[in-house]
C-alpha atoms as a PDB file:
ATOM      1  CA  UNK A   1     -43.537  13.953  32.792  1.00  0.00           C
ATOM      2  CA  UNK A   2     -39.891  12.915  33.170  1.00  0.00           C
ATOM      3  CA  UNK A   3     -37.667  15.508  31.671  1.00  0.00           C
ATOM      4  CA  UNK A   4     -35.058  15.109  28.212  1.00  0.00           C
ATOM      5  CA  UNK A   5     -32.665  12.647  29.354  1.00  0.00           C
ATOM      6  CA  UNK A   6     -30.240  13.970  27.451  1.00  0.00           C
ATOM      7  CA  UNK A   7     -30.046  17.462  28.915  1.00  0.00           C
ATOM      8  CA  UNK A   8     -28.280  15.368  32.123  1.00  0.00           C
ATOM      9  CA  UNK A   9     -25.921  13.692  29.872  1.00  0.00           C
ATOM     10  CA  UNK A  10     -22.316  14.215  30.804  1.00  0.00           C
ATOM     11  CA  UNK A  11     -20.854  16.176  27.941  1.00  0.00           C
ATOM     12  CA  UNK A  12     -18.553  13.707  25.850  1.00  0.00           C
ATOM     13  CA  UNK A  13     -15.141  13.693  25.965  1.00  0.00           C
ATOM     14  CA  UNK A  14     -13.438  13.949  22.469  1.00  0.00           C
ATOM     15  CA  UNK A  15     -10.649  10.699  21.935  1.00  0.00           C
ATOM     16  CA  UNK A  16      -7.405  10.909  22.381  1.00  0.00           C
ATOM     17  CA  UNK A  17      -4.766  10.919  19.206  1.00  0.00           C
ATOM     18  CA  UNK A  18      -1.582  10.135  19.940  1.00  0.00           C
ATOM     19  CA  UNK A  19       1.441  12.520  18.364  1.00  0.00           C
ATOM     20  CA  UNK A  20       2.325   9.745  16.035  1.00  0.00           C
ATOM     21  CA  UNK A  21      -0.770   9.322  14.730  1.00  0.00           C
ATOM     22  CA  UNK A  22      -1.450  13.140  14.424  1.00  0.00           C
ATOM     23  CA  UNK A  23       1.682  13.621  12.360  1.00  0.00           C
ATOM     24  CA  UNK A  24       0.861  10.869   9.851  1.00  0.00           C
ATOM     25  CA  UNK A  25      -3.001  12.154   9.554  1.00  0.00           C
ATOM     26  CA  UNK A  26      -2.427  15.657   8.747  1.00  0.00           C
ATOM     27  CA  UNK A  27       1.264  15.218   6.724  1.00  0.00           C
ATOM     28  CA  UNK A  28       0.441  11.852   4.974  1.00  0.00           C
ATOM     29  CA  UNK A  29      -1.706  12.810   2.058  1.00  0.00           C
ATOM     30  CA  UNK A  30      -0.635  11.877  -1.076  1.00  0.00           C
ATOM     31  CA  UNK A  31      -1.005  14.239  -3.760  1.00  0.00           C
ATOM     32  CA  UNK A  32      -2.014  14.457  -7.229  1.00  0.00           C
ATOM     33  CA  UNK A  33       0.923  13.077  -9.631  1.00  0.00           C
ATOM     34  CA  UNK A  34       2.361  16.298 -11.782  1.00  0.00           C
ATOM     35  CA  UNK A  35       4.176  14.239 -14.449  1.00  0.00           C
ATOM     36  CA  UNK A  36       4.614  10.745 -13.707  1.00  0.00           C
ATOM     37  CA  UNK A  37       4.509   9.180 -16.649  1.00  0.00           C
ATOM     38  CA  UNK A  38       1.334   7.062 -17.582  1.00  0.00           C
ATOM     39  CA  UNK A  39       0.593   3.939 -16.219  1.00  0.00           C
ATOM     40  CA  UNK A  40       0.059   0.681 -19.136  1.00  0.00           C
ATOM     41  CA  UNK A  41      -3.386   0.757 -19.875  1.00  0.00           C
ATOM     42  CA  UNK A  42      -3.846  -2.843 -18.781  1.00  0.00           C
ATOM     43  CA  UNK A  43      -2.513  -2.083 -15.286  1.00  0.00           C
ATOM     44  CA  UNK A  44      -4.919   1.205 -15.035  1.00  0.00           C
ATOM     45  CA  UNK A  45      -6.768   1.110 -11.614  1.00  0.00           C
ATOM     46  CA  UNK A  46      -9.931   2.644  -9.776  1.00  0.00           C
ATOM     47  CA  UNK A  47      -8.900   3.734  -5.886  1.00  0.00           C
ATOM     48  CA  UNK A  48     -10.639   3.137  -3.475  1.00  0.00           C
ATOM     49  CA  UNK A  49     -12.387   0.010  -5.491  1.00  0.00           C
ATOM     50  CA  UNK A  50     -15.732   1.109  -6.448  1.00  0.00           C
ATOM     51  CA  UNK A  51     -18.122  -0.268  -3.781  1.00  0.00           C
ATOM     52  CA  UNK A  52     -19.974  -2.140  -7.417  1.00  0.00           C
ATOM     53  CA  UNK A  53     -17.127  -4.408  -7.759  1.00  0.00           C
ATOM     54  CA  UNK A  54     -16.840  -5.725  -4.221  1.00  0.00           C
ATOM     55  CA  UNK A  55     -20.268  -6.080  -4.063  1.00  0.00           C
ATOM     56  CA  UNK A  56     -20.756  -7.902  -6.870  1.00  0.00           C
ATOM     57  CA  UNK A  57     -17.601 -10.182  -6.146  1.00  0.00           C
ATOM     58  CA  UNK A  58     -18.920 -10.776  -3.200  1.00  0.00           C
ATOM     59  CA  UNK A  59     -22.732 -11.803  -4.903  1.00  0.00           C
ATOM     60  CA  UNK A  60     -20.335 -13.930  -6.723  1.00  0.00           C
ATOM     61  CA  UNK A  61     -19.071 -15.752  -4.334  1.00  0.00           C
ATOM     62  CA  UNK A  62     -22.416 -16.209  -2.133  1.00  0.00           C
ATOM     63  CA  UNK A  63     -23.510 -18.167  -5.383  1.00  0.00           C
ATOM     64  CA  UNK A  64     -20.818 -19.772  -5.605  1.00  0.00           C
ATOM     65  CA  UNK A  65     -19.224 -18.547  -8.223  1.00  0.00           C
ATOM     66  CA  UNK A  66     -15.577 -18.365  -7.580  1.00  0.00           C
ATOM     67  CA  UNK A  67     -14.809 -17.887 -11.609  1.00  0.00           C
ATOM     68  CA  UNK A  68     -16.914 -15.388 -12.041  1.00  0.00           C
ATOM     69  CA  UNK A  69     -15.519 -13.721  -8.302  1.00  0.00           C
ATOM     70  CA  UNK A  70     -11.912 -14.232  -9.423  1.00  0.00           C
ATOM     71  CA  UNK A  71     -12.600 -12.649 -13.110  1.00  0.00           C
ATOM     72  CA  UNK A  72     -13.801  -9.896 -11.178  1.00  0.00           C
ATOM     73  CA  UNK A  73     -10.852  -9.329  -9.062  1.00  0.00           C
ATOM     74  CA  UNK A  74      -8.255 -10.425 -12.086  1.00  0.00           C
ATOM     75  CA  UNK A  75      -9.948  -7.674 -14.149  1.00  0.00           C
ATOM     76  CA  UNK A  76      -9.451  -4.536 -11.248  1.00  0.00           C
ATOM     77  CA  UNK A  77      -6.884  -5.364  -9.310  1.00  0.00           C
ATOM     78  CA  UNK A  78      -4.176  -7.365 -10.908  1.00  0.00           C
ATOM     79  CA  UNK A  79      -2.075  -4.505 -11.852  1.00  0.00           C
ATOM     80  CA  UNK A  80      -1.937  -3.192  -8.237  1.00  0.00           C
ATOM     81  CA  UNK A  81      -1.283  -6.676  -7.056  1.00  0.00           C
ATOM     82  CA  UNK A  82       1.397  -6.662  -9.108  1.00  0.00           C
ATOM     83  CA  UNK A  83       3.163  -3.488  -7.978  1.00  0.00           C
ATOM     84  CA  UNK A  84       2.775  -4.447  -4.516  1.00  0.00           C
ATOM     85  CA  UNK A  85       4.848  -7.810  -4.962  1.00  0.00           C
ATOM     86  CA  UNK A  86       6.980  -5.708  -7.121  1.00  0.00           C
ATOM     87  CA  UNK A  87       8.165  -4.202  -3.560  1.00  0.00           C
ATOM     88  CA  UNK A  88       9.503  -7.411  -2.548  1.00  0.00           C
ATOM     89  CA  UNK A  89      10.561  -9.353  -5.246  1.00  0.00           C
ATOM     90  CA  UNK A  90      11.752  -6.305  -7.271  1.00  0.00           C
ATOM     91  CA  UNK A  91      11.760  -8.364 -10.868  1.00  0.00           C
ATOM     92  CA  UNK A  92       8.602  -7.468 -13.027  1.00  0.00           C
ATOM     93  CA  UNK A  93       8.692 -11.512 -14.419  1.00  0.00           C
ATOM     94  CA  UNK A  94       8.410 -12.885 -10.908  1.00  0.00           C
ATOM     95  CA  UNK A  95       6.107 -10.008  -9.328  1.00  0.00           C
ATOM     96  CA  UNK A  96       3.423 -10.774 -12.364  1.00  0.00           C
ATOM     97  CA  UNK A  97       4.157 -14.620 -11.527  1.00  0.00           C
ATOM     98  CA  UNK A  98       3.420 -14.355  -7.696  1.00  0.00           C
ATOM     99  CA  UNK A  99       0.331 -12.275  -8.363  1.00  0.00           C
ATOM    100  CA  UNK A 100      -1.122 -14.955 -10.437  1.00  0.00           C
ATOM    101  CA  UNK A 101       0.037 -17.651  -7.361  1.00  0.00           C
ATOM    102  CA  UNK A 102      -2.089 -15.213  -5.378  1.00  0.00           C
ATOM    103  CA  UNK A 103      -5.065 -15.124  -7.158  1.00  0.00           C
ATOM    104  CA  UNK A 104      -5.243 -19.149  -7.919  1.00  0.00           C
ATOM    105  CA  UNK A 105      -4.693 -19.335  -3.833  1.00  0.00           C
ATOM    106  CA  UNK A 106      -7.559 -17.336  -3.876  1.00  0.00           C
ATOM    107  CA  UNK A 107      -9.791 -19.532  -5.924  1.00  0.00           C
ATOM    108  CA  UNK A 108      -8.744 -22.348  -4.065  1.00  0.00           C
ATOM    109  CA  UNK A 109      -9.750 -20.617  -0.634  1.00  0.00           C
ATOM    110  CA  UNK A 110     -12.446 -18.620  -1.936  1.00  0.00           C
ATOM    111  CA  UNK A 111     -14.817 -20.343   0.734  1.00  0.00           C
ATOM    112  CA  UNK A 112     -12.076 -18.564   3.675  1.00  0.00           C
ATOM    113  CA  UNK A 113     -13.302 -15.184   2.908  1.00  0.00           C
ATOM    114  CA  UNK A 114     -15.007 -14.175   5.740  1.00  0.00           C
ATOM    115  CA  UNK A 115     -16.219 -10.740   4.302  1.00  0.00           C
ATOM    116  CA  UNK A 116     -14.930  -8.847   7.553  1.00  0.00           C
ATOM    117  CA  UNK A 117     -12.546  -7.150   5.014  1.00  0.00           C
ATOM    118  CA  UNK A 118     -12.768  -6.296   1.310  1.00  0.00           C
ATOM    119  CA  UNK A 119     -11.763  -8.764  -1.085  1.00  0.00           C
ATOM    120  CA  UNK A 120      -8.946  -6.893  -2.484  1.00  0.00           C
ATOM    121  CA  UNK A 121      -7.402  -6.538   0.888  1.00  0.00           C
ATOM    122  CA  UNK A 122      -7.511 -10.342   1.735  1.00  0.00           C
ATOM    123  CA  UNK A 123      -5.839 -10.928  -1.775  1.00  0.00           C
ATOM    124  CA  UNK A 124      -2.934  -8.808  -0.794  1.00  0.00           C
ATOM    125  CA  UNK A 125      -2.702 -10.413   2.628  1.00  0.00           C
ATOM    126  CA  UNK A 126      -2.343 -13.593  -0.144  1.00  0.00           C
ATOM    127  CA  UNK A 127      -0.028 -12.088  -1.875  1.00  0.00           C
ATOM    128  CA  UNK A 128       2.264 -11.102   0.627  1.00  0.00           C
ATOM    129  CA  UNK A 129       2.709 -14.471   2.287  1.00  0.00           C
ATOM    130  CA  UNK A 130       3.440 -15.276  -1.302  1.00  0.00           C
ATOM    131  CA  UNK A 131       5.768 -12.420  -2.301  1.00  0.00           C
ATOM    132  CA  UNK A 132       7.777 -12.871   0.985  1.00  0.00           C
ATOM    133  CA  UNK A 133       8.619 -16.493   0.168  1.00  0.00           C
ATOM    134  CA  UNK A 134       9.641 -15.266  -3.622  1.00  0.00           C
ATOM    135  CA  UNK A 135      11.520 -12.991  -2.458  1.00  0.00           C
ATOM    136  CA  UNK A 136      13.240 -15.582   0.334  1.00  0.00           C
ATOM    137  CA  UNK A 137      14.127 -17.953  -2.684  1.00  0.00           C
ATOM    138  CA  UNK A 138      15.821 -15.298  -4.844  1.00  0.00           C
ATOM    139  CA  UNK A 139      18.384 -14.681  -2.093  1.00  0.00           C
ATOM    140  CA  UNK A 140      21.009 -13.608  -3.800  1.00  0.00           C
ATOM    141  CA  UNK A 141      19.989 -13.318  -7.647  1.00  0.00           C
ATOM    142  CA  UNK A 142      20.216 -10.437  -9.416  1.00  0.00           C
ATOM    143  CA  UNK A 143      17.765  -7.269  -9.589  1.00  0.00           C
ATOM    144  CA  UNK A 144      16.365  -5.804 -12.131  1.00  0.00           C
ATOM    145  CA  UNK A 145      16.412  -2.353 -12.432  1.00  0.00           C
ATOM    146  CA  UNK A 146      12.895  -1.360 -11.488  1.00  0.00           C
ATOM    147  CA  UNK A 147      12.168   2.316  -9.888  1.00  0.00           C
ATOM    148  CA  UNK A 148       9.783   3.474  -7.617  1.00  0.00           C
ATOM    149  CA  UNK A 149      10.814   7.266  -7.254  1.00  0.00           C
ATOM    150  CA  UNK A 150       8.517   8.865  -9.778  1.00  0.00           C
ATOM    151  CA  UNK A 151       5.372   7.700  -8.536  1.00  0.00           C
ATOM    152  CA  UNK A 152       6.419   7.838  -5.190  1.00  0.00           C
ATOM    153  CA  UNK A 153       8.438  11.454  -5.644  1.00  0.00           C
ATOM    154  CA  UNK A 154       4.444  12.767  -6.794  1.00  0.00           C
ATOM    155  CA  UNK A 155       3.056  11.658  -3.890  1.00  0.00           C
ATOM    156  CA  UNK A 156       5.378  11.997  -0.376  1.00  0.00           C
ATOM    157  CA  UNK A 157       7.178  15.439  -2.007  1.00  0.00           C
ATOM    158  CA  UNK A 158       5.277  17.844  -0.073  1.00  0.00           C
ATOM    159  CA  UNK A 159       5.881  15.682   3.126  1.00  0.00           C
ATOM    160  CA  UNK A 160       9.995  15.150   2.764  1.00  0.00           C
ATOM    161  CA  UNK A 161      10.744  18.199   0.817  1.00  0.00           C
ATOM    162  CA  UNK A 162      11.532  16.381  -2.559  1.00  0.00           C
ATOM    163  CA  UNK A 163      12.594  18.365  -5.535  1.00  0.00           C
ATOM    164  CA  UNK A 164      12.166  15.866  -7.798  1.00  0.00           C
ATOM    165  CA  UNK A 165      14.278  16.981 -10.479  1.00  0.00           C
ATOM    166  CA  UNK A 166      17.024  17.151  -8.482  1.00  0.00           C
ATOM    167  CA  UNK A 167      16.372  13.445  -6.510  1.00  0.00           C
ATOM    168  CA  UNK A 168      14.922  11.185  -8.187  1.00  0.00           C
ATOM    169  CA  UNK A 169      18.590   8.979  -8.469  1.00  0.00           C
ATOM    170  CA  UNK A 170      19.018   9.984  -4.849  1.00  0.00           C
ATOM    171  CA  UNK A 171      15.141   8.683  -3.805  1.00  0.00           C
ATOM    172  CA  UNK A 172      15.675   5.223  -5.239  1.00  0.00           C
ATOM    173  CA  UNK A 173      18.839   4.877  -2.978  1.00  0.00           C
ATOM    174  CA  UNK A 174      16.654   5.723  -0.355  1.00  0.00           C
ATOM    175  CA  UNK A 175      13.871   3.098  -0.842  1.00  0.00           C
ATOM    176  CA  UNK A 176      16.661   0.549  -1.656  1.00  0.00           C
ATOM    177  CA  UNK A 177      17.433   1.122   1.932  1.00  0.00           C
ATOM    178  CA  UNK A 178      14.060   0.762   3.537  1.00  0.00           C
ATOM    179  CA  UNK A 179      13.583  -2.909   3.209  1.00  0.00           C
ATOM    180  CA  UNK A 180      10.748  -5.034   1.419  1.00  0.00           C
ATOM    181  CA  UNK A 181       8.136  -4.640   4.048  1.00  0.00           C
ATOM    182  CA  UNK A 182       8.883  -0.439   4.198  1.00  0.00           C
ATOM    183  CA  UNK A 183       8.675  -0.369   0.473  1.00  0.00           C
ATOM    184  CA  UNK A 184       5.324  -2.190   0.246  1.00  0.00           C
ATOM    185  CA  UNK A 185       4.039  -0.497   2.849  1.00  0.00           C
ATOM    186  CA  UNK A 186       4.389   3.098   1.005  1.00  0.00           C
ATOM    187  CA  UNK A 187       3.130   0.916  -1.861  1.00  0.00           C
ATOM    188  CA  UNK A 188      -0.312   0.088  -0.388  1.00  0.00           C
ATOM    189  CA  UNK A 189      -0.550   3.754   0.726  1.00  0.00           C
ATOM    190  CA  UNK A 190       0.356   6.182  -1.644  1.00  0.00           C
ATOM    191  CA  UNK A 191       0.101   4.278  -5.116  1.00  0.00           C
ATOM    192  CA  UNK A 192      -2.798   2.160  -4.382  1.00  0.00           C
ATOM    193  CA  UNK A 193      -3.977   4.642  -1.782  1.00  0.00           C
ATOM    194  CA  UNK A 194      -5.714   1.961   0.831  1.00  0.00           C
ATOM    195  CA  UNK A 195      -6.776   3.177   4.146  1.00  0.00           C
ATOM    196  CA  UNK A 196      -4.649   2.570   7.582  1.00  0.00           C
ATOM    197  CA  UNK A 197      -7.495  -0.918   8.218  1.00  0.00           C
ATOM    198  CA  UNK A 198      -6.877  -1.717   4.785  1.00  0.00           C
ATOM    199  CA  UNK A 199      -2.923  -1.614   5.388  1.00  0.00           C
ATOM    200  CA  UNK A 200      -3.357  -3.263   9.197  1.00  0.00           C
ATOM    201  CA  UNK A 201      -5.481  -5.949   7.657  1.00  0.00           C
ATOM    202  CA  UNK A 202      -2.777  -6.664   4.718  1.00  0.00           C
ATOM    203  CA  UNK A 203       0.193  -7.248   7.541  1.00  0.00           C
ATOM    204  CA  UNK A 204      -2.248  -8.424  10.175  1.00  0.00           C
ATOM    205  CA  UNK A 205      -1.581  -5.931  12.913  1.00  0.00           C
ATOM    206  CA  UNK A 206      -3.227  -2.919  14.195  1.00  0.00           C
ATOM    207  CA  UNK A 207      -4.163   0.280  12.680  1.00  0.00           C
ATOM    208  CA  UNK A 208      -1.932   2.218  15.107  1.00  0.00           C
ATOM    209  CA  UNK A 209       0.992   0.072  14.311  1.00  0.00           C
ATOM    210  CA  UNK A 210      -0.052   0.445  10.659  1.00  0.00           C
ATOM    211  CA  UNK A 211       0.121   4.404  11.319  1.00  0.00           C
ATOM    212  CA  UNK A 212       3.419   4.172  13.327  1.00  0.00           C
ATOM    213  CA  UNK A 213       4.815   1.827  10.582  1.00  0.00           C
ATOM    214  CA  UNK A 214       4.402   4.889   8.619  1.00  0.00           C
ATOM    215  CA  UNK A 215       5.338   7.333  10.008  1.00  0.00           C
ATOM    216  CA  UNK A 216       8.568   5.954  11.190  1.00  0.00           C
ATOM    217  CA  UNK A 217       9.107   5.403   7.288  1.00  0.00           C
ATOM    218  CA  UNK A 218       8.863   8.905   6.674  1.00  0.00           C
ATOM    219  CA  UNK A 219      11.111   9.797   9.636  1.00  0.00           C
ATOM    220  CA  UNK A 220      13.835   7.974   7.526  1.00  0.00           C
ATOM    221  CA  UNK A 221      13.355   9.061   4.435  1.00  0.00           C
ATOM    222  CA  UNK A 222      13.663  12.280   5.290  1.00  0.00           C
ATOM    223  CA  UNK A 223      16.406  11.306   7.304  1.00  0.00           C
ATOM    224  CA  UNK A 224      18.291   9.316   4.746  1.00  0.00           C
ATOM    225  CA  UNK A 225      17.067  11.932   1.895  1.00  0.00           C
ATOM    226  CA  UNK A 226      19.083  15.089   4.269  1.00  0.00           C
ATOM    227  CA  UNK A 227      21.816  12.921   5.151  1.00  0.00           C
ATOM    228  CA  UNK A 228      22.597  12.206   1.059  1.00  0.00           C
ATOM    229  CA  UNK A 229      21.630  15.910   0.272  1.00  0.00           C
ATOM    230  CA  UNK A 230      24.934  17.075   2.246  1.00  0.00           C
ATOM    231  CA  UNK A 231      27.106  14.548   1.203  1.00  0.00           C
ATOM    232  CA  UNK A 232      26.951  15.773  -2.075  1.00  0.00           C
ATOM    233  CA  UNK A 233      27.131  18.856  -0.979  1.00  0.00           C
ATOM    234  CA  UNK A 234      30.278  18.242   0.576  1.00  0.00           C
ATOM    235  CA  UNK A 235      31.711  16.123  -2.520  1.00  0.00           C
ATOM    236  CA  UNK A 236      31.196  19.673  -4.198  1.00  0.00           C
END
């Protein structure tokens, strides 16, 4: 009787994780807001998307159903697709404006889907293209005065060493300086909390770059956050 083959089996070697990677598993971890103030009730979301609503978007769709798919996705995820086009175009008017471009691009390709990612993730890959070329054509307009910090203050504080009563003004310098892309990056990841696929599949490149996208933002806030810190210091 031939013996267990497993009892020859080489033992299995554990994988690799780079340093990169390492940092930006164990100090990215976005924590529970302490007193951001509440979020419109219309623009209230579920993260991750309950595994009900993707599934039955995508029963939807294998009908062929696109209304009742896109009534699905309008009703749970148009207030996040909103804040993430925010990051580019930063105007409320025009980030609600390219979300709805998004979704009707949506319903026009709604045969596309290839169901290798969720549906919410392909819509922001949608909006993105989208947001990018708002954001291209209002070159040189003016801003309005939208601000990230709080929510984003609740959840990277215990990585950069926020206070946030004391940084808040200083924060939204910071982001100002990060660029679009940066912006809706941390976006994606601490607001709307998507994993580091979900974020790879949004800017169509890899998970590691995704994680090393990330981490390098955090490098600079920190950075930029330090670098402010003593200036006023010094101004004292």
């Amino acid at each position: 009787m031939a013996g267990d083959p497993s009892s020859h089996a080489p033992p299995r070697s554990e994988p690799q994780v780079s340093s990169a990677d390492s940092a930006v598993e164990s100090e990215v971890r976005p924590s529970p807001p302490v007193s951001a103030a509440a979020p419109p009730a219309d623009a209230v979301q579920t993260f991750p998307p309950p595994a009900p609503i993707e599934t039955a978007i995508r029963e939807a769709l294998t009908l062929g159903d696109v209304r009742a798919a896109l009534t699905l996705a309008t009703t749970h995820y148009r207030g996040a697709l909103i804040r993430f086009c925010l990051a580019f175009v930063h105007d409320e008017v025009t980030a609600e404006d390219v979300a709805q471009t998004a979704f009707a691009v949506a319903a026009e390709r709604a045969a596309d889907f290839s169901g290798q990612s969720t549906f919410r993730t392909w819509l922001f890959g949608i909006a993105r293209h989208k947001a990018l070329d708002a954001a291209a054509a209002r070159q040189g307009m003016p801003l309005s005065q939208v601000s990230d910090s709080r929510w984003i203050a609740d959840a990277i504080g215990p990585v950069t060493g926020l206070q946030r009563a004391e940084d808040l003004e200083t924060l939204d310098q910071v982001l100002a300086a990060l660029g679009d892309e940066t912006r809706a990056l941390l976006t994606l990841r601490f607001r709307e909390e998507l994993s580091y696929k979900e974020i790879a599949d949004t800017f169509e490149i890899t998970e590691q770059a995704a994680r090393k996208r990330m981490f390098d933002a955090l490098e600079k806030i920190r950075k930029l956050l330090a670098h402010r810190r003593a200036d006023f210091f010094d101004r004292k």
